[in-house]
C-alpha atoms as a PDB file:
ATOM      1  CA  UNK A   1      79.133 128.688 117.122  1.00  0.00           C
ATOM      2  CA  UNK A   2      75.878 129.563 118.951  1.00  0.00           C
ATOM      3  CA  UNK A   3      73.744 128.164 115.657  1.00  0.00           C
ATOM      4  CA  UNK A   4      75.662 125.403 116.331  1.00  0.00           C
ATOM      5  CA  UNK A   5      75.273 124.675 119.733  1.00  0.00           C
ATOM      6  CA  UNK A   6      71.615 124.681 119.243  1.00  0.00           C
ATOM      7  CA  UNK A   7      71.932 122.244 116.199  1.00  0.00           C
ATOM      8  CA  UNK A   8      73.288 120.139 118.461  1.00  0.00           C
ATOM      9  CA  UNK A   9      70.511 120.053 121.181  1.00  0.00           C
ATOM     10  CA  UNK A  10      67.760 118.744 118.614  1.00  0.00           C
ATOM     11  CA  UNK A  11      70.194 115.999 116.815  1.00  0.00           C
ATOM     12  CA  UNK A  12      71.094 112.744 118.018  1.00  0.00           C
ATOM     13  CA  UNK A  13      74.693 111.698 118.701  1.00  0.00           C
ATOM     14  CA  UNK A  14      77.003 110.998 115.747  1.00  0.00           C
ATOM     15  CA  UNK A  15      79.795 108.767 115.826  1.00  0.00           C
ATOM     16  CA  UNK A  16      82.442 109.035 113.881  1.00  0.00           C
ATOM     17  CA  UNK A  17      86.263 108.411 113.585  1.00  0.00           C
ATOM     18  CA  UNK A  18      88.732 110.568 112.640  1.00  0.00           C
ATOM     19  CA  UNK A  19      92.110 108.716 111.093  1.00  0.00           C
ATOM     20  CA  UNK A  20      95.461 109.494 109.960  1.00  0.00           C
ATOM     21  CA  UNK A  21      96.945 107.937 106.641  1.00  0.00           C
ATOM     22  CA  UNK A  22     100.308 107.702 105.875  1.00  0.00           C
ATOM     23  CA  UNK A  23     101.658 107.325 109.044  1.00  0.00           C
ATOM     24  CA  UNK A  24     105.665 105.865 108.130  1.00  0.00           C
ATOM     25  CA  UNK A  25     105.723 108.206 105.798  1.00  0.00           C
ATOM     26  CA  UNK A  26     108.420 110.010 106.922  1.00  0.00           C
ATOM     27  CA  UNK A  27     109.879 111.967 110.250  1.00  0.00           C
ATOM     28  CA  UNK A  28     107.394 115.071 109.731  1.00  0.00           C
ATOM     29  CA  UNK A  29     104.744 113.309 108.483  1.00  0.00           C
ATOM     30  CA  UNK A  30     104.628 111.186 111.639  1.00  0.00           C
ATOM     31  CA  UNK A  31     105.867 114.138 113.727  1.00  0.00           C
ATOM     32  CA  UNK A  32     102.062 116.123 112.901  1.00  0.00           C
ATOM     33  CA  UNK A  33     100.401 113.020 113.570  1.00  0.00           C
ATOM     34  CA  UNK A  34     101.149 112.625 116.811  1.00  0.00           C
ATOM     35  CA  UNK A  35     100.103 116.283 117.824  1.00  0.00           C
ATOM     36  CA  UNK A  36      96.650 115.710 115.553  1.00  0.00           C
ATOM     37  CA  UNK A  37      96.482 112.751 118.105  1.00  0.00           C
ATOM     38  CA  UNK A  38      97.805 114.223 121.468  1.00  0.00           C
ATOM     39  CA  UNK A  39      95.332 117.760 120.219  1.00  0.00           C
ATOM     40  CA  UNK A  40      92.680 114.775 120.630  1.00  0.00           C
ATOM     41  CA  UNK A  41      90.788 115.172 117.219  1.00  0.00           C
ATOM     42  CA  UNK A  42      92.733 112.073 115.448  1.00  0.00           C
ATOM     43  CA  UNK A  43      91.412 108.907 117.065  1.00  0.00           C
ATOM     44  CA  UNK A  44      93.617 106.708 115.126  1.00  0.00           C
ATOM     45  CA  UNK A  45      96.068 106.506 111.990  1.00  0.00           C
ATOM     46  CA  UNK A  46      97.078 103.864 109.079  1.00  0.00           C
ATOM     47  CA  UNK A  47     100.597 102.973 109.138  1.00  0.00           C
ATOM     48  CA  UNK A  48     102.497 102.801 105.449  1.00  0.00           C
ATOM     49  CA  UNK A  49     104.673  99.812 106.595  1.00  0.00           C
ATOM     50  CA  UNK A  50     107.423  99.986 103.549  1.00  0.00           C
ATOM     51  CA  UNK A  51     107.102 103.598 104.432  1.00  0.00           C
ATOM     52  CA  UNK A  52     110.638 104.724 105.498  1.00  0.00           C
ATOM     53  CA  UNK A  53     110.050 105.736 108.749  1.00  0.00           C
ATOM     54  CA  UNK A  54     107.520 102.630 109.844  1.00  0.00           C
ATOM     55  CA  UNK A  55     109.391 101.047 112.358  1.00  0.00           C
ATOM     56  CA  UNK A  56     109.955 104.147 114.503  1.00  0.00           C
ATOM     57  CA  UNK A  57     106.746 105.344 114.086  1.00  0.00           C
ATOM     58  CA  UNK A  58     105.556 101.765 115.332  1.00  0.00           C
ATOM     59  CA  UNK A  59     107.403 102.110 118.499  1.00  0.00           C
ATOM     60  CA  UNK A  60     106.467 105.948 119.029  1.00  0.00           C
ATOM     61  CA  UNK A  61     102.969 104.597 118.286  1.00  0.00           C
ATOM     62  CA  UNK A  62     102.968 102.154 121.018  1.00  0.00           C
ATOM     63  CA  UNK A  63     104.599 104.927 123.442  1.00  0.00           C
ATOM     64  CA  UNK A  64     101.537 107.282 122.909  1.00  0.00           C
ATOM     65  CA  UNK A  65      98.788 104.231 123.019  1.00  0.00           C
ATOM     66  CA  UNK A  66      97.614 105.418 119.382  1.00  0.00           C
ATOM     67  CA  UNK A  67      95.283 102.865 117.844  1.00  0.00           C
ATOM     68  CA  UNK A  68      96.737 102.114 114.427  1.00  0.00           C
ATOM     69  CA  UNK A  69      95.690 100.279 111.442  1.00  0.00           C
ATOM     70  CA  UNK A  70      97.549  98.668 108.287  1.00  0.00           C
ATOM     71  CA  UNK A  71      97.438 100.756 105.327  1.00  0.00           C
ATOM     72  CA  UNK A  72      98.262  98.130 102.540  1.00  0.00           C
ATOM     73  CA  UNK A  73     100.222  99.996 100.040  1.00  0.00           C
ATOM     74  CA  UNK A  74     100.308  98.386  96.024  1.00  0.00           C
ATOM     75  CA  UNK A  75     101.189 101.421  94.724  1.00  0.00           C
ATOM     76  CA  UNK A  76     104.221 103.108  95.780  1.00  0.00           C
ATOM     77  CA  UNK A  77     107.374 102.488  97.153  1.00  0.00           C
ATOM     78  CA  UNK A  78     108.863  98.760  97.205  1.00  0.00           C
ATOM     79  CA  UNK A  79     106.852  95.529  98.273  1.00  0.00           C
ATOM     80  CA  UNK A  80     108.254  93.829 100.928  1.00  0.00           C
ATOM     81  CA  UNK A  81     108.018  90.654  99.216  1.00  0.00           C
ATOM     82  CA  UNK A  82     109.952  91.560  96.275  1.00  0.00           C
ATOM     83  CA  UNK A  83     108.604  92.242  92.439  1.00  0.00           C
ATOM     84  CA  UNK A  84     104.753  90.869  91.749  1.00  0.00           C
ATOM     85  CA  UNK A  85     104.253  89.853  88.254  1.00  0.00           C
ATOM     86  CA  UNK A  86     101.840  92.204  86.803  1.00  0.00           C
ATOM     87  CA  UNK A  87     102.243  94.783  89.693  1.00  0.00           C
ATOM     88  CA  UNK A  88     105.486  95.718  89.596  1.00  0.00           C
ATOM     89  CA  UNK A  89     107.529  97.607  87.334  1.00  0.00           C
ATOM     90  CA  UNK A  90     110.909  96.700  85.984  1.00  0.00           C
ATOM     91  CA  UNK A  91     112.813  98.593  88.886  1.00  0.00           C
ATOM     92  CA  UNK A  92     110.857  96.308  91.162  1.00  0.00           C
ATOM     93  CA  UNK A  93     108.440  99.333  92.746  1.00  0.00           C
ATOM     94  CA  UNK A  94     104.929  99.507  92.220  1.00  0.00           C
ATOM     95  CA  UNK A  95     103.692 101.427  89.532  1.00  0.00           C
ATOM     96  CA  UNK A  96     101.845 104.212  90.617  1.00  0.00           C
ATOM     97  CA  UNK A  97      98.028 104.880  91.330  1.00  0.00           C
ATOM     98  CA  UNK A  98      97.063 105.157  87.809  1.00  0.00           C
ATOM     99  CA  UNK A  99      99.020 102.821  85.961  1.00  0.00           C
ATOM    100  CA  UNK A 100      98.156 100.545  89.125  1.00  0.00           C
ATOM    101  CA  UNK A 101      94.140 100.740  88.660  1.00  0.00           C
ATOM    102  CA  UNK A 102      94.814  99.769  85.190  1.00  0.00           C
ATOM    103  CA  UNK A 103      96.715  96.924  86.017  1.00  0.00           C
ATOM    104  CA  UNK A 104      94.344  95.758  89.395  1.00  0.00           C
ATOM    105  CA  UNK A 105      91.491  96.408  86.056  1.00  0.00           C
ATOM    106  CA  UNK A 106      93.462  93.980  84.228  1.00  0.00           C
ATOM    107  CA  UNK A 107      93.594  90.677  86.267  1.00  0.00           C
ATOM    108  CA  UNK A 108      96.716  90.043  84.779  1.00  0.00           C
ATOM    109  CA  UNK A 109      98.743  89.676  87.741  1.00  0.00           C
ATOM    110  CA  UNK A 110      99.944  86.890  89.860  1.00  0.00           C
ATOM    111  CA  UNK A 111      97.316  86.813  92.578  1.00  0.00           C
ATOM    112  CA  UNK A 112      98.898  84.942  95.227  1.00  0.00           C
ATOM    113  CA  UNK A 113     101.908  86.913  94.823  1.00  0.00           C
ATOM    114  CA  UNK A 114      99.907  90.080  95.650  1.00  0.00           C
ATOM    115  CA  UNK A 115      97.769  88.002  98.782  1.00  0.00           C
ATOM    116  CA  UNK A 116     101.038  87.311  99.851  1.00  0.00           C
ATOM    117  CA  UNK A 117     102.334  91.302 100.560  1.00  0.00           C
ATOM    118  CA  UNK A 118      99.042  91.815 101.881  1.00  0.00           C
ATOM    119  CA  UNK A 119     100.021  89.990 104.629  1.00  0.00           C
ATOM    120  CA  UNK A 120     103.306  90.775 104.367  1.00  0.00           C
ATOM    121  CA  UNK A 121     102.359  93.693 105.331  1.00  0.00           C
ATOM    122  CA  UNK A 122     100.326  92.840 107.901  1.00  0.00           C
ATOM    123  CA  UNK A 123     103.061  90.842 109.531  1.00  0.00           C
ATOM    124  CA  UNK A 124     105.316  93.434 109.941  1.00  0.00           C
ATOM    125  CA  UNK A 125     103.165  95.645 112.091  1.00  0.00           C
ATOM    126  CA  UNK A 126     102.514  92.516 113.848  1.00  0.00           C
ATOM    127  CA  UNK A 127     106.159  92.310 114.583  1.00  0.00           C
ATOM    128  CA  UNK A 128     106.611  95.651 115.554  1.00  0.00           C
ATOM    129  CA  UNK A 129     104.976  94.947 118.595  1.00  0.00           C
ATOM    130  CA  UNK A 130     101.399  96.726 116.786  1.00  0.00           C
ATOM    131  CA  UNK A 131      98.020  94.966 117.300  1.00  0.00           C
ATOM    132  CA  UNK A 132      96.447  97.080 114.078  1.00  0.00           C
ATOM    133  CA  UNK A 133      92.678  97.508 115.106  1.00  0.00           C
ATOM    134  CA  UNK A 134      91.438  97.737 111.404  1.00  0.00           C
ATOM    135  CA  UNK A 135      92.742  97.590 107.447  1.00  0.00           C
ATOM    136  CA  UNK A 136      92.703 100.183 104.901  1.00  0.00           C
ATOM    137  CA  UNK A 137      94.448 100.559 101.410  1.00  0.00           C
ATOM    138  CA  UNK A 138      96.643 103.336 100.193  1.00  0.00           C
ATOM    139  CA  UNK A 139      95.083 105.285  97.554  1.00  0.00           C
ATOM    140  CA  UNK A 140      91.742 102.961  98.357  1.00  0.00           C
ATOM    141  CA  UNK A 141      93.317 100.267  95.825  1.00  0.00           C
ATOM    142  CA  UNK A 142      90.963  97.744  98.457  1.00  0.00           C
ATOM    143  CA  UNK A 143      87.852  98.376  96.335  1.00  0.00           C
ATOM    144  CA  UNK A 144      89.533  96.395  93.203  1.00  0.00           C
ATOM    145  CA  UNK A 145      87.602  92.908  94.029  1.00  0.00           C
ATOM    146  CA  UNK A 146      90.945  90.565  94.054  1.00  0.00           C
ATOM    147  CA  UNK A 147      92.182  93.348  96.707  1.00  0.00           C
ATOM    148  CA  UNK A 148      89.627  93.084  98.387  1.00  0.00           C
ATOM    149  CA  UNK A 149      89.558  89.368  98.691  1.00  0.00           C
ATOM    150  CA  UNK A 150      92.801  88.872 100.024  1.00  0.00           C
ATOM    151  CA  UNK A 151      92.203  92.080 102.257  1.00  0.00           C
ATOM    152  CA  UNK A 152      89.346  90.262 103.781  1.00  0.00           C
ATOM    153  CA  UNK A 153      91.160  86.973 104.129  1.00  0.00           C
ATOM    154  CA  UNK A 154      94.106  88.617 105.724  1.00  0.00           C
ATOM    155  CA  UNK A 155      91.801  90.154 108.415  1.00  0.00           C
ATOM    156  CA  UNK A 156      90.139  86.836 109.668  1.00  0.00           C
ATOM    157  CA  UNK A 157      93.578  85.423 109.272  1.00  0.00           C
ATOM    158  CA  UNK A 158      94.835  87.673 111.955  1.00  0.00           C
ATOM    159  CA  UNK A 159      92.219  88.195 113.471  1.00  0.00           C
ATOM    160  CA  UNK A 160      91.639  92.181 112.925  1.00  0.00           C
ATOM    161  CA  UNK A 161      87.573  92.863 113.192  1.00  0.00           C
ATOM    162  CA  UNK A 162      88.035  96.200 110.912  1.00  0.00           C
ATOM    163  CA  UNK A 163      88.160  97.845 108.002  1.00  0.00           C
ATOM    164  CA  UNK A 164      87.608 101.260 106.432  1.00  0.00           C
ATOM    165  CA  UNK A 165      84.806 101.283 103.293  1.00  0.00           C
ATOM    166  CA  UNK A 166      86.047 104.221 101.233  1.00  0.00           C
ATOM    167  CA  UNK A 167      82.603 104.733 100.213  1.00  0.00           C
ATOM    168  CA  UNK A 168      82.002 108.596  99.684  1.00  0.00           C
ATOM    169  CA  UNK A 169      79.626 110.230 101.787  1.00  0.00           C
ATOM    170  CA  UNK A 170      78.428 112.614  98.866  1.00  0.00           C
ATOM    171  CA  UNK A 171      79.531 113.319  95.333  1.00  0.00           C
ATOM    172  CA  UNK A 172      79.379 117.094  94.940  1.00  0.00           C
ATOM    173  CA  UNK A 173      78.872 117.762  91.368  1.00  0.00           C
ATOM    174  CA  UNK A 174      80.570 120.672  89.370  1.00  0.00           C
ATOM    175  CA  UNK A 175      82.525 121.595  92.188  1.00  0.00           C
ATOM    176  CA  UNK A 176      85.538 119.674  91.590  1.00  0.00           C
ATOM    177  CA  UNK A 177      88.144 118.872  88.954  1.00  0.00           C
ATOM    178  CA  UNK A 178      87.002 115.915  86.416  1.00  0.00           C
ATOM    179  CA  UNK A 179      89.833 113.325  87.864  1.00  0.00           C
ATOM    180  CA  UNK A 180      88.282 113.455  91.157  1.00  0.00           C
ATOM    181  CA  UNK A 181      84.900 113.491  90.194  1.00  0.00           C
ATOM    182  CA  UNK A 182      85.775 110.146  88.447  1.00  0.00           C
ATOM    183  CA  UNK A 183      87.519 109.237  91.391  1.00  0.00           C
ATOM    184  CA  UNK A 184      84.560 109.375  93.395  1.00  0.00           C
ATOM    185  CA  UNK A 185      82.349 107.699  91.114  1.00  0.00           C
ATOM    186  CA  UNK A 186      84.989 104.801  91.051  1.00  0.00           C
ATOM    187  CA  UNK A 187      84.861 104.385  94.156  1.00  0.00           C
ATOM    188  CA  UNK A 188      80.888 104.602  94.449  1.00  0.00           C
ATOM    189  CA  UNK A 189      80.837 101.770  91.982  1.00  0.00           C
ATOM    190  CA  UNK A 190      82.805  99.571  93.722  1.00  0.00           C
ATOM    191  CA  UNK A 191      82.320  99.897  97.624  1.00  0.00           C
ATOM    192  CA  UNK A 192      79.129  97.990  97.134  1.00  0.00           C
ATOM    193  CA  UNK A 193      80.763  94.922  96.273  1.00  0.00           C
ATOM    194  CA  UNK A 194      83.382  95.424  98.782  1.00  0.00           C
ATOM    195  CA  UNK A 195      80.574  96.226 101.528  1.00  0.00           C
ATOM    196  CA  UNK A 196      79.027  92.906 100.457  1.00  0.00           C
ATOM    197  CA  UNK A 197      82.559  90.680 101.200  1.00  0.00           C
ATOM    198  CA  UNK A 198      82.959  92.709 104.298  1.00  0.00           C
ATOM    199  CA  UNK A 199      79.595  91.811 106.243  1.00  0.00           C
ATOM    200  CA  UNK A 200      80.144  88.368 104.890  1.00  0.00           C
ATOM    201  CA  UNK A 201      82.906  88.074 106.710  1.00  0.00           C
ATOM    202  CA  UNK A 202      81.585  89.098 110.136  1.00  0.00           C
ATOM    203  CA  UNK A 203      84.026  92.057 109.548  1.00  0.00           C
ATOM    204  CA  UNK A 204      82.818  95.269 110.666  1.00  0.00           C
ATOM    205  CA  UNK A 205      83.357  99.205 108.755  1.00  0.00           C
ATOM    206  CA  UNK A 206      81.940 102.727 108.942  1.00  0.00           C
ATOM    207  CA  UNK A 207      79.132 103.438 107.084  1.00  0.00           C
ATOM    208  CA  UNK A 208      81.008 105.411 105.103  1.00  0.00           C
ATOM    209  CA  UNK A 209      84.049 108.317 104.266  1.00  0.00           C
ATOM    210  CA  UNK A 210      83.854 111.269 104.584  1.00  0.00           C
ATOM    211  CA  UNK A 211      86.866 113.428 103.471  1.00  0.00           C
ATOM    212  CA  UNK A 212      87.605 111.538  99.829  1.00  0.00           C
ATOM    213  CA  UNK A 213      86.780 115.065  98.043  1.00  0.00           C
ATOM    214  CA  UNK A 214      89.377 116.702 100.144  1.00  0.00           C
ATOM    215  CA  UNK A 215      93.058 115.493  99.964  1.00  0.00           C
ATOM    216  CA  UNK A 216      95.604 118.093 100.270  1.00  0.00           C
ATOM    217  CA  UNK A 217      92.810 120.508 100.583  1.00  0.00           C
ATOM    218  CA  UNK A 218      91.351 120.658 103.983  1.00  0.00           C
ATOM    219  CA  UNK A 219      91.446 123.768 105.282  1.00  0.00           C
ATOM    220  CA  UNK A 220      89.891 124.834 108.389  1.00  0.00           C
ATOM    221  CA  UNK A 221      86.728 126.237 106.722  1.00  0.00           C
ATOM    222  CA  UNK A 222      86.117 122.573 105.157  1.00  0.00           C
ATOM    223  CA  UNK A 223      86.995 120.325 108.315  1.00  0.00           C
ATOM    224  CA  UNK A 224      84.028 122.875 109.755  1.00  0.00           C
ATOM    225  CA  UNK A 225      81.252 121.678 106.807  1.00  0.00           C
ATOM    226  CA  UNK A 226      82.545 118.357 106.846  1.00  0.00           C
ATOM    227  CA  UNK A 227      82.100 117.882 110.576  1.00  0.00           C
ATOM    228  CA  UNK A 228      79.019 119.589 110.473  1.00  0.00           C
ATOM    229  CA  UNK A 229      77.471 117.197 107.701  1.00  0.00           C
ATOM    230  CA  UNK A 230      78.204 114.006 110.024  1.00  0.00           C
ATOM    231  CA  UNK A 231      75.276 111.895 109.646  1.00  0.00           C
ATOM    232  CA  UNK A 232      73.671 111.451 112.765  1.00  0.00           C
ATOM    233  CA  UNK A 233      72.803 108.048 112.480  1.00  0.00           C
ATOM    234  CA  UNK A 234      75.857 104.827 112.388  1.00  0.00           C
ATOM    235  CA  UNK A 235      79.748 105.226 112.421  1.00  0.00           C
ATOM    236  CA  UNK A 236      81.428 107.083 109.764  1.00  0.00           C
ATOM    237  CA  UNK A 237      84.935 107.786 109.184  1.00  0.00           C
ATOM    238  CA  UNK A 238      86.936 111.005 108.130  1.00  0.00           C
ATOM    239  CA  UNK A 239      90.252 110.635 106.488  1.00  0.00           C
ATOM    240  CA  UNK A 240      92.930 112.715 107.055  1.00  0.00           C
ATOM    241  CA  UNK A 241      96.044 113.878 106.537  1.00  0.00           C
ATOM    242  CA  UNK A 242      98.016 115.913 108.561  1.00  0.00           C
ATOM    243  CA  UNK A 243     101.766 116.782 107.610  1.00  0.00           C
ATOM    244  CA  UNK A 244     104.779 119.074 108.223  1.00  0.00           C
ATOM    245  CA  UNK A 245     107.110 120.137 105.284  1.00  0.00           C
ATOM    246  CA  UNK A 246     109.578 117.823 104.442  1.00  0.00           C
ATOM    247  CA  UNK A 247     111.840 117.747 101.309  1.00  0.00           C
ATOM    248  CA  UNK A 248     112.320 114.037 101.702  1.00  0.00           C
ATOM    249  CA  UNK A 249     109.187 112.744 101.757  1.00  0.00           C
ATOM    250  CA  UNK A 250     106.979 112.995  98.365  1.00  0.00           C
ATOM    251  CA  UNK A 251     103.620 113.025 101.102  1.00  0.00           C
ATOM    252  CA  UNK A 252     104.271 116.348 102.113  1.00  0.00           C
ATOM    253  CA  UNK A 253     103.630 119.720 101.197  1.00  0.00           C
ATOM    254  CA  UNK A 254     102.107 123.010 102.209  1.00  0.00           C
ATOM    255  CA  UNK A 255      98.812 121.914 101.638  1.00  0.00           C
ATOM    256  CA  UNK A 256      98.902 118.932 104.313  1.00  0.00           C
ATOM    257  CA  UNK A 257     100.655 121.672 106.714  1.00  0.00           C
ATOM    258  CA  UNK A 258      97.360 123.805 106.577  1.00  0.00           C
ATOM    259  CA  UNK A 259      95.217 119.888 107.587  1.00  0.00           C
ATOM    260  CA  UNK A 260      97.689 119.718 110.267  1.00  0.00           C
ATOM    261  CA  UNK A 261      96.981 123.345 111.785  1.00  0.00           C
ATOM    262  CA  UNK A 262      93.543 122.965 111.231  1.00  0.00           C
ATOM    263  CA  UNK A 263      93.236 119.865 113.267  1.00  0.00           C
ATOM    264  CA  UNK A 264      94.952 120.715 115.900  1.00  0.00           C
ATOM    265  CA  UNK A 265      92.993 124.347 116.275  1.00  0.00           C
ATOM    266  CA  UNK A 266      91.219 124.386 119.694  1.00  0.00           C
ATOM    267  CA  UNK A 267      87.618 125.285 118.198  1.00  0.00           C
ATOM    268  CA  UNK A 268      88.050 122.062 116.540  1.00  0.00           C
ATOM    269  CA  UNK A 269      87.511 120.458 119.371  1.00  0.00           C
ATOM    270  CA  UNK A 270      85.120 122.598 120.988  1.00  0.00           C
ATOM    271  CA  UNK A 271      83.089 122.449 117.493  1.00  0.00           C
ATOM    272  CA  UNK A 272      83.548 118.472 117.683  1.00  0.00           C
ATOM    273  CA  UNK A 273      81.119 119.029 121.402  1.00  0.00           C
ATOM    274  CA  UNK A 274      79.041 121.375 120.456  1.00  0.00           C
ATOM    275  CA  UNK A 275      77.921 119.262 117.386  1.00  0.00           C
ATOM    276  CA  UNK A 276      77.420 116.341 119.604  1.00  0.00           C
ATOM    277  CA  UNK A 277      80.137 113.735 117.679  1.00  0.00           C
ATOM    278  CA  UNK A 278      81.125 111.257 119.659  1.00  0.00           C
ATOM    279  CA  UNK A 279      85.284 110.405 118.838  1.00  0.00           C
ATOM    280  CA  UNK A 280      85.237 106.723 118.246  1.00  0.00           C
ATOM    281  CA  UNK A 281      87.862 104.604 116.364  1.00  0.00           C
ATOM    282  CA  UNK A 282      87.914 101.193 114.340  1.00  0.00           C
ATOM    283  CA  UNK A 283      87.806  99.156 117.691  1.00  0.00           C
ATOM    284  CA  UNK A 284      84.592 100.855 119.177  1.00  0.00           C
ATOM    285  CA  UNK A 285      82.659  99.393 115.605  1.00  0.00           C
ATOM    286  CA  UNK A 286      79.922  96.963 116.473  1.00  0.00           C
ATOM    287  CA  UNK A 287      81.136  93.663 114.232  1.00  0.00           C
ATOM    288  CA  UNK A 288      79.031  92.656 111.379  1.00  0.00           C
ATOM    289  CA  UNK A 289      78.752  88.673 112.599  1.00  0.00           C
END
């Protein structure tokens, strides 16, 4: 911690937000949410609205003055708009992530059936009393370029200055299983494009995301190398995922138990100072326009 302290004197101040997905997700998973929040390492979380716990998790959301975004979901569950041509499967659910990149790939798909969940979507936090501060996509489906069309539109539509770029900070090579190194690169292909819509819309984002190498394995070892490799310069984001166990919900498991303790450990937080980070969330970003 000392080293660390003394890193901190010499660098600038970094600004980054630290955000929740899959808030809605269920009881538990908004249950360790909350304490990520109230531990005050979370800044903000995305909220799954056909999730099945998304209206209470609106209202305990409001309760606890947590800044929440829309995470626009294509990819599991039910749209709230009923089946989309090209999307949806014969039960009338979306399809999956996989076999939903390869339709999104496709362009196949009834396209103003699929602008019209987006703000769907968008609605319904709106009518749960939420003013979302920024848009991001479950399983970063956003990046497909007829995603992120209507994603854009639906922000200037409701007037929502944000949202997240799920462009990775680094691609560590070798380190990682194939499917996520081809996840990464995906998504390093794409955010370009999507960066490009974004600022043309006067909307702002973070710089970047840090965190994409790491779902259901941030431990507290990692969360200490990932904070400690915040850029100094701009606003970045970290995505998280803090959970409790819950046999109902498919977004739970050990592994998001061990995010959840690691967030909310006090040297987290003391770390988080010594480094210099200042907590921001989407709100605090300067807009593009």
């Amino acid at each position: 911690m000392q080293d660390q302290q003394k890193t901190a004197m010499i660098r600038r101040m970094a600004k980054l937000i630290i955000n929740a997905d899959d808030l809605g997700a269920g009881n538990e998973t908004d249950r360790a949410i909350f304490e990520t929040f109230d531990s005050g390492v979370v800044t903000s979380a995305s909220l799954l609205v056909n999730g099945p716990s998304a209206r209470s998790a609106a209202a305990t959301a409001r309760q606890r003055n947590l800044p929440v975004g829309v995470h626009l979901n294509l990819s599991e569950g039910c749209p709230l708009t009923g089946p989309i041509d090209g999307l949806t499967e014969a039960n009338g659910r979306f399809a999956g992530k996989r076999k939903t990149r390869q339709k999104l790939r496709t362009h196949t798909y009834d396209r103003t059936a699929l602008q019209r969940e987006i703000k769907a979507q968008v609605q319904a936090a709106l009518d749960w009393g939420l003013t979302p501060d920024h848009l991001d996509s479950h399983q970063h489906v956003f990046l497909f370029p007829d995603v992120t069309s209507a994603t854009v539109e639906a922000a200037q539509l409701f007037d929502i200055k944000a949202v997240r770029l799920p462009r990775p900070y680094n691609i560590p090579e070798n380190t990682l299983p194939s499917e996520i190194q081809g996840d990464l690169r995906l998504y390093q292909q794409l955010s370009g494009d999507a960066e490009t819509l974004i600022k043309r819309a006067g909307l702002a984002c973070p710089q970047g995301l840090l965190g994409l190498d790491c779902l259901n394995r941030l431990s507290i070892d990692l969360l200490v190398k990932l904070l400690t490799a915040v850029p100094e310069n701009g606003d970045w984001e970290l995505m998280v995922h803090p959970g409790h166990l819950d046999p109902d919900n498919p977004f739970t498991g050990l592994e998001r138990e061990v995010e959840w303790k690691a967030l909310t450990e006090e040297k987290i937080s003391a770390l988080i100072h010594a480094l210099n980070i200042e907590l921001i969330t989407f709100g605090d970003l300067p807009c593009a326009s």
